[in-house]
N, C-alpha and C. Protein backbone atom coordinates (compact mmCIF):
# COMPACT_ATOMS: atom_id res chain seq x y z
N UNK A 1 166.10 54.40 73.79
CA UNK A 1 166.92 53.48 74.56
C UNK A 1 166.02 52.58 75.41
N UNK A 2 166.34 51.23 75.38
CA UNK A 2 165.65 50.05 76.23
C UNK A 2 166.01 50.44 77.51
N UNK A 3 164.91 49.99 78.42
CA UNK A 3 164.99 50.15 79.63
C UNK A 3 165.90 49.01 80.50
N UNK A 4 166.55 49.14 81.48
CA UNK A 4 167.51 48.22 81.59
C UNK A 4 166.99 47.47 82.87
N UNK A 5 167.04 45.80 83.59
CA UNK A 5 166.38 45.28 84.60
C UNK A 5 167.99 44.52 85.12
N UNK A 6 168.04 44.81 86.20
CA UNK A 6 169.14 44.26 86.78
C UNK A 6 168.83 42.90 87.52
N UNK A 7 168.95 41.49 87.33
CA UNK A 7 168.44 40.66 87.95
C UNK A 7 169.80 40.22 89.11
N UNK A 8 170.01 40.00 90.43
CA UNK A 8 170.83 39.64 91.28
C UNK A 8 170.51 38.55 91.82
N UNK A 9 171.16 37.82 91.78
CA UNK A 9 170.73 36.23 92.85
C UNK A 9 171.93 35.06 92.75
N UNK A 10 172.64 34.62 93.64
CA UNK A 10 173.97 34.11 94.06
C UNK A 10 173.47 32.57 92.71
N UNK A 11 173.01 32.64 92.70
CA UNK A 11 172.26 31.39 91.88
C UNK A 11 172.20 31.69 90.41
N UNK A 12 173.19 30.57 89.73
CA UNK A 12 173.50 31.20 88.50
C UNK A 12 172.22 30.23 87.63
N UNK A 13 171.62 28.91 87.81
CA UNK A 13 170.80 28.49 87.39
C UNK A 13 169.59 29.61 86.95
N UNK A 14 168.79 30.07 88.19
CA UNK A 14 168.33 30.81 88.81
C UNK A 14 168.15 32.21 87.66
N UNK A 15 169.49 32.48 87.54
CA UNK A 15 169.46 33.68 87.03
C UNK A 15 169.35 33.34 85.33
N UNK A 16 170.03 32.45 84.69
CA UNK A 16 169.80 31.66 83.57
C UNK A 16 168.30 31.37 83.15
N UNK A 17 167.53 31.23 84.51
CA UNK A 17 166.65 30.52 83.93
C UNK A 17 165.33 32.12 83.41
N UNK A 18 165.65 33.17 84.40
CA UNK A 18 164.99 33.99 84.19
C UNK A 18 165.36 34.75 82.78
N UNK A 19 166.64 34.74 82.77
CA UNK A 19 167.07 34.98 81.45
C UNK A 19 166.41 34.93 80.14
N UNK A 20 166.55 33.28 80.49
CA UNK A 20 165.73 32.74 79.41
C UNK A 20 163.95 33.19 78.72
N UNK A 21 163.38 33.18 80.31
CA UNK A 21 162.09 33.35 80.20
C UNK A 21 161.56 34.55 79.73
N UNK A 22 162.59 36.32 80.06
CA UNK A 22 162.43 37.46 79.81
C UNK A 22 162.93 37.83 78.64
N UNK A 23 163.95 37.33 78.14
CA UNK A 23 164.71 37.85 76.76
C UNK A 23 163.61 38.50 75.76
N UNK A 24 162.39 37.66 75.35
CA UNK A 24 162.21 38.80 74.59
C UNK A 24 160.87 40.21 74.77
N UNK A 25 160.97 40.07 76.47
CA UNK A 25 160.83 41.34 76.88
C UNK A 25 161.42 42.77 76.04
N UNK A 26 160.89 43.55 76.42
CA UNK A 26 161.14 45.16 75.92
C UNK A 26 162.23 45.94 76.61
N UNK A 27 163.47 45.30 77.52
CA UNK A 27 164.31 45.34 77.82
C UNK A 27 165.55 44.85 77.93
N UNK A 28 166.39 45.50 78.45
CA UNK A 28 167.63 44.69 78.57
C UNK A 28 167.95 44.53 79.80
N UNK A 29 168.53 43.27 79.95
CA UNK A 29 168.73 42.16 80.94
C UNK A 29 170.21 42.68 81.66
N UNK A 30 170.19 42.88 82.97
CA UNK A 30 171.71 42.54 83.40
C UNK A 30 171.63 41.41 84.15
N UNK A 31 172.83 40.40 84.68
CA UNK A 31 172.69 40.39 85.97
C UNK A 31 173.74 39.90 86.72
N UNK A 32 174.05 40.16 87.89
CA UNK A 32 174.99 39.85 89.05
C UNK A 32 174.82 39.17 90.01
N UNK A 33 176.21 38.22 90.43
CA UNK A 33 175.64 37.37 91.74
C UNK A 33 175.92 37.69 92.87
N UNK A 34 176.10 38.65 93.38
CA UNK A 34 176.17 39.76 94.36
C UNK A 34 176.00 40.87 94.57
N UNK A 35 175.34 41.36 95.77
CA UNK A 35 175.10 43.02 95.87
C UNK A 35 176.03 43.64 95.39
N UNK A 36 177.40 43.13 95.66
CA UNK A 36 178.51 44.06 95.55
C UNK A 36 178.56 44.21 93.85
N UNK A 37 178.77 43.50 93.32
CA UNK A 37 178.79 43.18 92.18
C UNK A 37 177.57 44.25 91.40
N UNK A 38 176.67 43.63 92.06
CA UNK A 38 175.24 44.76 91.41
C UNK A 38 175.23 46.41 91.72
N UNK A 39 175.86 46.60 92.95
CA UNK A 39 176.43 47.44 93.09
C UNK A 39 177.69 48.39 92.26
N UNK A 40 178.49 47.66 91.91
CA UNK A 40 179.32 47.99 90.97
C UNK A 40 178.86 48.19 89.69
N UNK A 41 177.46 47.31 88.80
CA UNK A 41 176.95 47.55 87.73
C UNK A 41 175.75 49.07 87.71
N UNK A 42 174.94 49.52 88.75
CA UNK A 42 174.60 50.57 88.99
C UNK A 42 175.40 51.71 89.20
N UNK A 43 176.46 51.27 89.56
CA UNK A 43 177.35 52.45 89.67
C UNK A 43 177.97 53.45 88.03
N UNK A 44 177.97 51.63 87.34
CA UNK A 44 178.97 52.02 85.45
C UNK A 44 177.41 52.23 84.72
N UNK A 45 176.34 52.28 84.82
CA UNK A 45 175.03 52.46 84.11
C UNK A 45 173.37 52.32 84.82
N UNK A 46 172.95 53.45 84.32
CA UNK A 46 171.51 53.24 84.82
C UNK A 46 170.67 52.11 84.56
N UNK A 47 170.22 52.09 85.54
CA UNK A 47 169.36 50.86 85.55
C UNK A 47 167.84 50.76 86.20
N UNK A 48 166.74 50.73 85.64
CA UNK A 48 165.59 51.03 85.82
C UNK A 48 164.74 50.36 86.96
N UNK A 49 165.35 49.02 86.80
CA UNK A 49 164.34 48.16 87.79
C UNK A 49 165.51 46.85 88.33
N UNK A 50 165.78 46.56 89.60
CA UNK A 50 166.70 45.71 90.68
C UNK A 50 165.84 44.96 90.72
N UNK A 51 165.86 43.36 90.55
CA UNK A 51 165.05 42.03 91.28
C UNK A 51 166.29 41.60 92.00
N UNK A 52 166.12 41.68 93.31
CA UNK A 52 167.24 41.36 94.23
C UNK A 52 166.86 39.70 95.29
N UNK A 53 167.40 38.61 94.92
CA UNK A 53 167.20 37.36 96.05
C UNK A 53 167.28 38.19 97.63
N UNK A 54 166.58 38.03 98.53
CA UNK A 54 167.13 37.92 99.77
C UNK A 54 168.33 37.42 100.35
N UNK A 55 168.40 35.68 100.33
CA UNK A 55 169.38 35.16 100.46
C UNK A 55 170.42 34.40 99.88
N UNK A 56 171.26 35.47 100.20
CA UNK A 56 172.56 35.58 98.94
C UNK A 56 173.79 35.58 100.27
N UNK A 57 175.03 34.79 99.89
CA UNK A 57 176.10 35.48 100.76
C UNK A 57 176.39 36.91 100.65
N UNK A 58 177.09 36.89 102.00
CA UNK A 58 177.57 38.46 102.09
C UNK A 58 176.44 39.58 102.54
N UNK A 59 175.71 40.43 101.48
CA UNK A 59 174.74 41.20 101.71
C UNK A 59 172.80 40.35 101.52
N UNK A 60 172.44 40.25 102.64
CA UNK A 60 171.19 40.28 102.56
C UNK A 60 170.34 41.31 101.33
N UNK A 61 169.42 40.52 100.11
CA UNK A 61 169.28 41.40 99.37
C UNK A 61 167.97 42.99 99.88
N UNK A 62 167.58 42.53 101.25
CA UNK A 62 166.77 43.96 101.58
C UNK A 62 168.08 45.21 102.39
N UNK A 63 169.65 44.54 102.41
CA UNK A 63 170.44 45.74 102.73
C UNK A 63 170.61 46.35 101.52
N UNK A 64 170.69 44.98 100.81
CA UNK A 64 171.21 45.88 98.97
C UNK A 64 170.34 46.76 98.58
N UNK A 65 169.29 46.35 99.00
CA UNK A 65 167.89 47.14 98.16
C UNK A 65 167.49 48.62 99.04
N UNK A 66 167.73 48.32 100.37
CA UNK A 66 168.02 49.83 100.84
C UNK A 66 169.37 50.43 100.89
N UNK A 67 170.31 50.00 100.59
CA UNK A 67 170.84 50.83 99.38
C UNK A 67 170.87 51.39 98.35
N UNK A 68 170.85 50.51 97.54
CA UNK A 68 169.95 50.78 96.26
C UNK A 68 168.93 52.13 96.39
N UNK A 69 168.07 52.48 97.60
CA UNK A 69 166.77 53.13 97.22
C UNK A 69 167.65 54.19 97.80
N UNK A 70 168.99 54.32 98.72
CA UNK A 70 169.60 55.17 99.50
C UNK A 70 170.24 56.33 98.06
N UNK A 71 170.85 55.65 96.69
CA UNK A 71 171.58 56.31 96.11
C UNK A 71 171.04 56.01 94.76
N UNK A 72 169.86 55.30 94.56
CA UNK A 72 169.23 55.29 93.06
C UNK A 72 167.76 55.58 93.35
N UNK A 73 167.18 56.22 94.28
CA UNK A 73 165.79 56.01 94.37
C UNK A 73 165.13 56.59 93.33
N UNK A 74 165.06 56.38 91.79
CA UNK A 74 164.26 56.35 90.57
C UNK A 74 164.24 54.90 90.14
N UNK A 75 164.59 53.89 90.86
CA UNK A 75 165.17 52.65 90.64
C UNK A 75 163.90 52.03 90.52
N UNK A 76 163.42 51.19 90.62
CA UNK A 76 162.04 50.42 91.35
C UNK A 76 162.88 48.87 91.46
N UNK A 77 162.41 48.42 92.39
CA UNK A 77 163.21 47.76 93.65
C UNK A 77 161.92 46.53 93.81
N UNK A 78 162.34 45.42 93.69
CA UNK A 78 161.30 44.36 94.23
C UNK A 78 162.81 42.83 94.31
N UNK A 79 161.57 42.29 94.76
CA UNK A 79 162.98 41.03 96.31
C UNK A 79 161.95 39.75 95.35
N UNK A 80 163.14 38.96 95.56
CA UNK A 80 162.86 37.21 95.29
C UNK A 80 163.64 36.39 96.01
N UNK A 81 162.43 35.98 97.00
CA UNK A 81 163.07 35.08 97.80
C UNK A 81 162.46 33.62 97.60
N UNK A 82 163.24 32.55 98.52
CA UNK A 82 162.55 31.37 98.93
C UNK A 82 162.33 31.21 100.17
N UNK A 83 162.82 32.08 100.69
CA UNK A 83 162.08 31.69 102.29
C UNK A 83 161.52 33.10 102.81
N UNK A 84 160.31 33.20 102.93
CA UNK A 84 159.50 34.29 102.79
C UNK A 84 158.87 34.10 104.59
N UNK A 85 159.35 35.35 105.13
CA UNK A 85 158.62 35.01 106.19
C UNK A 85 158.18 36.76 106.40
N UNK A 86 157.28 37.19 107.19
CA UNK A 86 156.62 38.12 107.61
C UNK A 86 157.65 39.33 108.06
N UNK A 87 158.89 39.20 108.81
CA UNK A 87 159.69 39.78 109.08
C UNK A 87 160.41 40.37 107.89
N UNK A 88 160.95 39.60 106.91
CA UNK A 88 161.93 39.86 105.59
C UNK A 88 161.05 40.87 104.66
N UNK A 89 159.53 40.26 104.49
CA UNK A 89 158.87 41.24 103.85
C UNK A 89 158.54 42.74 104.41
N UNK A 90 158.22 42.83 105.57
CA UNK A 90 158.41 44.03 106.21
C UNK A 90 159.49 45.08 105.65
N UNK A 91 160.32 43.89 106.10
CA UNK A 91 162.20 44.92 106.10
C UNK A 91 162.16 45.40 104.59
N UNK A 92 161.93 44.26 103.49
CA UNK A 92 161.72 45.16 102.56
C UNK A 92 161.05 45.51 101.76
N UNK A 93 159.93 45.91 102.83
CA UNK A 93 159.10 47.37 102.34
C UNK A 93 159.29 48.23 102.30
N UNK A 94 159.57 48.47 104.05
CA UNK A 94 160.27 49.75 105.32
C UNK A 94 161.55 49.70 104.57
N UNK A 95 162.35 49.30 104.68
CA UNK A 95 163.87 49.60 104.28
C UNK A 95 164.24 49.57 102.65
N UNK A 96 164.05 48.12 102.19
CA UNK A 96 164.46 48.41 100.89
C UNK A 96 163.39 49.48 100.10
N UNK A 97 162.03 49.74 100.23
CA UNK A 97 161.40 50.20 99.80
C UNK A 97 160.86 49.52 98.20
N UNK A 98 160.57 48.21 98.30
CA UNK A 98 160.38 47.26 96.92
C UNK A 98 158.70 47.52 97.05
N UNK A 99 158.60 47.22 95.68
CA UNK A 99 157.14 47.56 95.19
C UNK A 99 156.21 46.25 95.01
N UNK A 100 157.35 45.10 94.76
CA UNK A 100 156.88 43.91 94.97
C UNK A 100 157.78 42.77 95.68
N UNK A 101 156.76 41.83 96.24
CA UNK A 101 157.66 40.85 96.95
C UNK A 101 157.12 39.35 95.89
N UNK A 102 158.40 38.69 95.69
CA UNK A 102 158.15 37.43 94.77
C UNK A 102 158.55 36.14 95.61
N UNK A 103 157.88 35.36 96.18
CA UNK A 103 158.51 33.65 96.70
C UNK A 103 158.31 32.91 94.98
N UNK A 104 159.91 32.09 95.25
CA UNK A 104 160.61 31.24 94.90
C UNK A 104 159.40 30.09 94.86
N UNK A 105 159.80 29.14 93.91
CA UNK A 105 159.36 29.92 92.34
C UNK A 105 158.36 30.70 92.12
N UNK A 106 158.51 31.64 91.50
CA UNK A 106 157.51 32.59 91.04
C UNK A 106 156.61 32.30 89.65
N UNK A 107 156.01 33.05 89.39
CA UNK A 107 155.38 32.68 87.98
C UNK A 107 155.63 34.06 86.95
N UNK A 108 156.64 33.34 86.03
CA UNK A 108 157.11 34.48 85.27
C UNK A 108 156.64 35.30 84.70
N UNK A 109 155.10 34.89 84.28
CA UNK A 109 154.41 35.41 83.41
C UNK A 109 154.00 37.07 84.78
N UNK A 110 154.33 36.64 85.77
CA UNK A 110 153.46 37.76 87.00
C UNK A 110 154.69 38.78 86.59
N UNK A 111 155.95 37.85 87.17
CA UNK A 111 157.49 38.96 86.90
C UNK A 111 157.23 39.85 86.18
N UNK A 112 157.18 39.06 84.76
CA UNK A 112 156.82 40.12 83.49
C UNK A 112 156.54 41.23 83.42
N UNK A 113 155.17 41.28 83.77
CA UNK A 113 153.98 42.12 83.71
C UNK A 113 154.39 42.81 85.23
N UNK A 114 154.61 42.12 86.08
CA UNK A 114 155.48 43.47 87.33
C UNK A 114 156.59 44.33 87.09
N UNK A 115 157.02 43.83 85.69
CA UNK A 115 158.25 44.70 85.47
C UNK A 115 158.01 45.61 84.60
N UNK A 116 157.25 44.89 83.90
CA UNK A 116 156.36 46.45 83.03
C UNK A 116 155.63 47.39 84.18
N UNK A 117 155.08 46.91 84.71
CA UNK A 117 153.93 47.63 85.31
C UNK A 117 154.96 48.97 86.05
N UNK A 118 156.11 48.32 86.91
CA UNK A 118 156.90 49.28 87.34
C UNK A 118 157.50 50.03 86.41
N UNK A 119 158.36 49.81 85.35
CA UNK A 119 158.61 50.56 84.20
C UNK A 119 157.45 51.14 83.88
N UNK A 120 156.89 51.59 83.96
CA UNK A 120 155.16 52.55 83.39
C UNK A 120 155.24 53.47 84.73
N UNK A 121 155.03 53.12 85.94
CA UNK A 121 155.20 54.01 87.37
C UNK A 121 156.46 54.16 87.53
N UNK A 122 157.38 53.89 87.31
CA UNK A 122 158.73 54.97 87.09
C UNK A 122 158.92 56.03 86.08
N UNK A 123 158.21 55.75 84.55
CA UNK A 123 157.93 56.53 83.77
C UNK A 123 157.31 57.73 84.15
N UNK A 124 155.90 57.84 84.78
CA UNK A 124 155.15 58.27 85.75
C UNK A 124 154.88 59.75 86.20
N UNK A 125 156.40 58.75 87.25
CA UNK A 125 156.93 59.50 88.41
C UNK A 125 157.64 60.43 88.17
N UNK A 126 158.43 60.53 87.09
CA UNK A 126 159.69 60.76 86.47
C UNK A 126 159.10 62.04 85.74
N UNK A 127 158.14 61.69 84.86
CA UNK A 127 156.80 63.07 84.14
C UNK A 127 156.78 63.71 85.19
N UNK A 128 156.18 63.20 86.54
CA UNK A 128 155.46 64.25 87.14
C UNK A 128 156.24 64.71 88.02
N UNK A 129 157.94 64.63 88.07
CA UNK A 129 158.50 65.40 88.72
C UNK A 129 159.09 66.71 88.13
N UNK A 130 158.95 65.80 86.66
CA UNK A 130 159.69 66.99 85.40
C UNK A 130 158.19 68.34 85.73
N UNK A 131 157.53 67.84 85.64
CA UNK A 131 155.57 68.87 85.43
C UNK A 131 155.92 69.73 86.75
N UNK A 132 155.94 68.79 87.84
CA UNK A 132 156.43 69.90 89.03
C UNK A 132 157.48 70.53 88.95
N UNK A 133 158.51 70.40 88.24
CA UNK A 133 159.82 71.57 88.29
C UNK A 133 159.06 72.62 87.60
N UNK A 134 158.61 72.01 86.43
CA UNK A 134 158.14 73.50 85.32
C UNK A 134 156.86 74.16 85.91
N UNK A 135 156.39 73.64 86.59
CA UNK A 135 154.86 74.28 87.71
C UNK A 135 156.00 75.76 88.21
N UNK A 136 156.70 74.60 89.19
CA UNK A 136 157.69 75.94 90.11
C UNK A 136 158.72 76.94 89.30
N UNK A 137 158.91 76.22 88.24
CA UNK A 137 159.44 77.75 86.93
C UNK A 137 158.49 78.72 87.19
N UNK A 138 157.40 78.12 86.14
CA UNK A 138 156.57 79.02 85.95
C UNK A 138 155.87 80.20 86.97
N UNK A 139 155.90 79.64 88.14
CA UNK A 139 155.42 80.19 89.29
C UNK A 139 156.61 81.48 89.39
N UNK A 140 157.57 81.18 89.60
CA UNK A 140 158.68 81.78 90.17
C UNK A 140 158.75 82.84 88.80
N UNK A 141 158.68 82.70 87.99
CA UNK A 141 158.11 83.64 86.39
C UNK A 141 157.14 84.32 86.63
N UNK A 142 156.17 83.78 87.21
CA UNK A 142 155.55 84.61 87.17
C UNK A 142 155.23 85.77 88.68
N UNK A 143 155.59 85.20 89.89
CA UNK A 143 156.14 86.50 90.78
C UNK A 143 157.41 87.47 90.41
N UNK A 144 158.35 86.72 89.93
CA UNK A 144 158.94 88.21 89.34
C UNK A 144 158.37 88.73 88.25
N UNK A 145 157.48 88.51 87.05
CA UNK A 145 156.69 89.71 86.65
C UNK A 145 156.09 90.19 87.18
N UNK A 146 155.35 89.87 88.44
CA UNK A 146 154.41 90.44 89.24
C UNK A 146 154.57 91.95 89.97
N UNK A 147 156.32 90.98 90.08
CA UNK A 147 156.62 92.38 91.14
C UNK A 147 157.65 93.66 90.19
N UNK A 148 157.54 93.00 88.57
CA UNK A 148 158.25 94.09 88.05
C UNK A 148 157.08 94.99 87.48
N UNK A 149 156.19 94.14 86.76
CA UNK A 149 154.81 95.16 86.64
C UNK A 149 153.79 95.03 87.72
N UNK A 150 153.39 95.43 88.91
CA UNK A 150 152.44 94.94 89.57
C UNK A 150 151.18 94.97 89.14
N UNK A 151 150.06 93.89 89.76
CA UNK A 151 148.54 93.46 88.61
C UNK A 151 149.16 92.76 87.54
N UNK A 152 149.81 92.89 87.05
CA UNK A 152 150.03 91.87 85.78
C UNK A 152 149.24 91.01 85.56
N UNK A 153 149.09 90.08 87.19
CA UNK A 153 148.44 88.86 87.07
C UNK A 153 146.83 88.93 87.13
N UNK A 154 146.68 90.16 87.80
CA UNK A 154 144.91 90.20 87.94
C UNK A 154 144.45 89.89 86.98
N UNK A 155 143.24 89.47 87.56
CA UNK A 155 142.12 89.09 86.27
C UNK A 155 140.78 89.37 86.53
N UNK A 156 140.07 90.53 85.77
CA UNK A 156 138.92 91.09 86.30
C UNK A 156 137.69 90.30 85.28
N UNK A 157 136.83 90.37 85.90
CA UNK A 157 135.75 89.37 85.53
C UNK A 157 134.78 90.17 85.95
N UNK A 158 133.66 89.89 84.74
CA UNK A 158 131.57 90.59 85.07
C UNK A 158 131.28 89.65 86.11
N UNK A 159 129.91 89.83 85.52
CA UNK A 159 129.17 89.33 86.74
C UNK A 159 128.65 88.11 85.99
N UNK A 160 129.05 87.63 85.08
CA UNK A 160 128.81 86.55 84.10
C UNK A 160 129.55 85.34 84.41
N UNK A 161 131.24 86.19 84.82
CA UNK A 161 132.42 85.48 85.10
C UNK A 161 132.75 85.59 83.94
N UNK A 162 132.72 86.43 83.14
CA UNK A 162 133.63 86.53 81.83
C UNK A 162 134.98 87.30 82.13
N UNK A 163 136.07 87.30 81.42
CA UNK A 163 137.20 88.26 81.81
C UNK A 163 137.47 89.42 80.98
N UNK A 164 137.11 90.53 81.83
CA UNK A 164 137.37 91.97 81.40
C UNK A 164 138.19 92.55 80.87
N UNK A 165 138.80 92.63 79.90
CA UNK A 165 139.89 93.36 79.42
C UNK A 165 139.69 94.62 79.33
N UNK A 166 140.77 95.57 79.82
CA UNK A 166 140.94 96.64 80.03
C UNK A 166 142.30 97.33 79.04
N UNK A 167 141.70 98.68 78.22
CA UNK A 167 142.51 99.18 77.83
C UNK A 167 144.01 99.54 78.84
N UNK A 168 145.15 99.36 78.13
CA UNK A 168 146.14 99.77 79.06
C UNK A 168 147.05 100.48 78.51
N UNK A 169 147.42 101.73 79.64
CA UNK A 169 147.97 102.97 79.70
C UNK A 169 149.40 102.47 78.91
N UNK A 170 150.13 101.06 79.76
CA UNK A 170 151.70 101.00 79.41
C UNK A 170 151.68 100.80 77.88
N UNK A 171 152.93 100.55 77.94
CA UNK A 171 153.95 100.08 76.56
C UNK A 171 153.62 98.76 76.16
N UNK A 172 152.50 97.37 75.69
CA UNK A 172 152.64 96.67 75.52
C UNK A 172 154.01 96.17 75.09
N UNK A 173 154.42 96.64 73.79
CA UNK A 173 156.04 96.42 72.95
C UNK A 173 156.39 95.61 74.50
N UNK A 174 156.86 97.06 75.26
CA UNK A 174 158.04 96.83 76.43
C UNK A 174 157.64 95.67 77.36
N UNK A 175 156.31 95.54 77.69
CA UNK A 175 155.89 94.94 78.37
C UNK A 175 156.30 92.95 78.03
N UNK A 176 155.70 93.05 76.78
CA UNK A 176 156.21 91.63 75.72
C UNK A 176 157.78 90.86 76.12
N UNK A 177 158.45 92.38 76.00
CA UNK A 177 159.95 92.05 75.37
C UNK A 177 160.29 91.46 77.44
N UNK A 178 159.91 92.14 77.89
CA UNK A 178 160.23 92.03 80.10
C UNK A 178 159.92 90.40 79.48
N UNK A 179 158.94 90.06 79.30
CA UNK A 179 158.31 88.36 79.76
C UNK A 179 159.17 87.79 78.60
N UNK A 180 159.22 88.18 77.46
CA UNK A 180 160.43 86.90 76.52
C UNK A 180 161.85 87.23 77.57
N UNK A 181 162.07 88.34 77.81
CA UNK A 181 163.32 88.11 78.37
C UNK A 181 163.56 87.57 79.73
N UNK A 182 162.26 87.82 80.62
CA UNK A 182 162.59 86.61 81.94
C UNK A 182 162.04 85.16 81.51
N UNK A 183 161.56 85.20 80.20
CA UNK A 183 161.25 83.38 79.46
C UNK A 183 163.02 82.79 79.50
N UNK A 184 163.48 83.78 78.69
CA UNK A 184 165.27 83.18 78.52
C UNK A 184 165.86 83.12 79.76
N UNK A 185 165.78 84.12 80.82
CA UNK A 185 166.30 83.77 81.88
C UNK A 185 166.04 82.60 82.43
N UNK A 186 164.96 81.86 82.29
CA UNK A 186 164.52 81.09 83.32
C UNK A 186 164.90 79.51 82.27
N UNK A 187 165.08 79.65 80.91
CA UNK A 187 165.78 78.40 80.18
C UNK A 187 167.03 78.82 80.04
């Protein structure tokens, strides 16, 4: 499945024109001329990456965008404005939490390649939160074998630093069947 880019900006030229320039990007295009509106399209489908105008009626796009990071934060979030001043970029850093800031006109060819670049660090992020759940499986697997066979986990080593294996007294069989069966518990 294509990754999806939500473009927002009260400016339908604007949004046409980016249209035009991204289409045959490696994604699919939404876009809305209001937070609310964009709001309502995040709500009916995921959506990978928000380019939100600043100034738009109604919602300022760094409220949308800290919204946005309030109830989609896998999102990646960057602002296009035309009136760029020191204050707006702040707000959305701190608040919306955008990864990039774009002044009006921009150069598409940068967009582009910022929208990949974020699609690749959302990809990422997304791995390495999946790697940390299965870290803390595994962990949590492996203190309850710990504490159903205790030593389980030791590991004795020479003086080489090689690891010692030691004949053992138990039931391997039984021992096997404990770890496939807290493997199933834990999928």
């Amino acid at each position: 499945m294509k990754p999806t880019v939500l473009l927002v900006d009260d400016d339908a030229n604007l949004l046409d024109g980016l249209c035009r320039r991204l289409r045959r990007e490696p994604y699919d295009i939404v876009t809305a001329s209001s937070a609310e509106e964009a709001l309502e399209i995040l709500r009916d489908r995921p959506v990978d990456v928000v380019i939100s105008d600043e100034e738009m009626p109604g919602t300022p796009g760094t409220v949308f965008l800290h919204e946005v990071r309030k109830r989609y934060p896998d999102t990646v979030r960057f602002i296009l404005t035309g009136k760029a001043t020191l204050d707006s970029a702040v707000s959305a850093i701190n608040n919306g939490g955008v990864t990039r800031y774009f002044i009006k006109p921009c150069d598409l060819t940068d967009l582009a390649i910022s929208i990949r670049m974020g699609l690749q660090h959302r990809e990422l992020m997304l791995a390495a939160r999946k790697l940390l759940q299965k870290g803390r499986r595994q962990s949590a697997l492996l203190a309850r074998l710990e504490k159903a066979y205790p030593n389980i986990t030791r590991v004795d080593r020479d003086n080489d630093g090689a690891i010692v294996l030691e004949d053992s007294n138990g039931d391997f069989d039984q021992l096997m069947k404990a770890i496939c069966d807290h493997l199933d518990q834990d999928n």
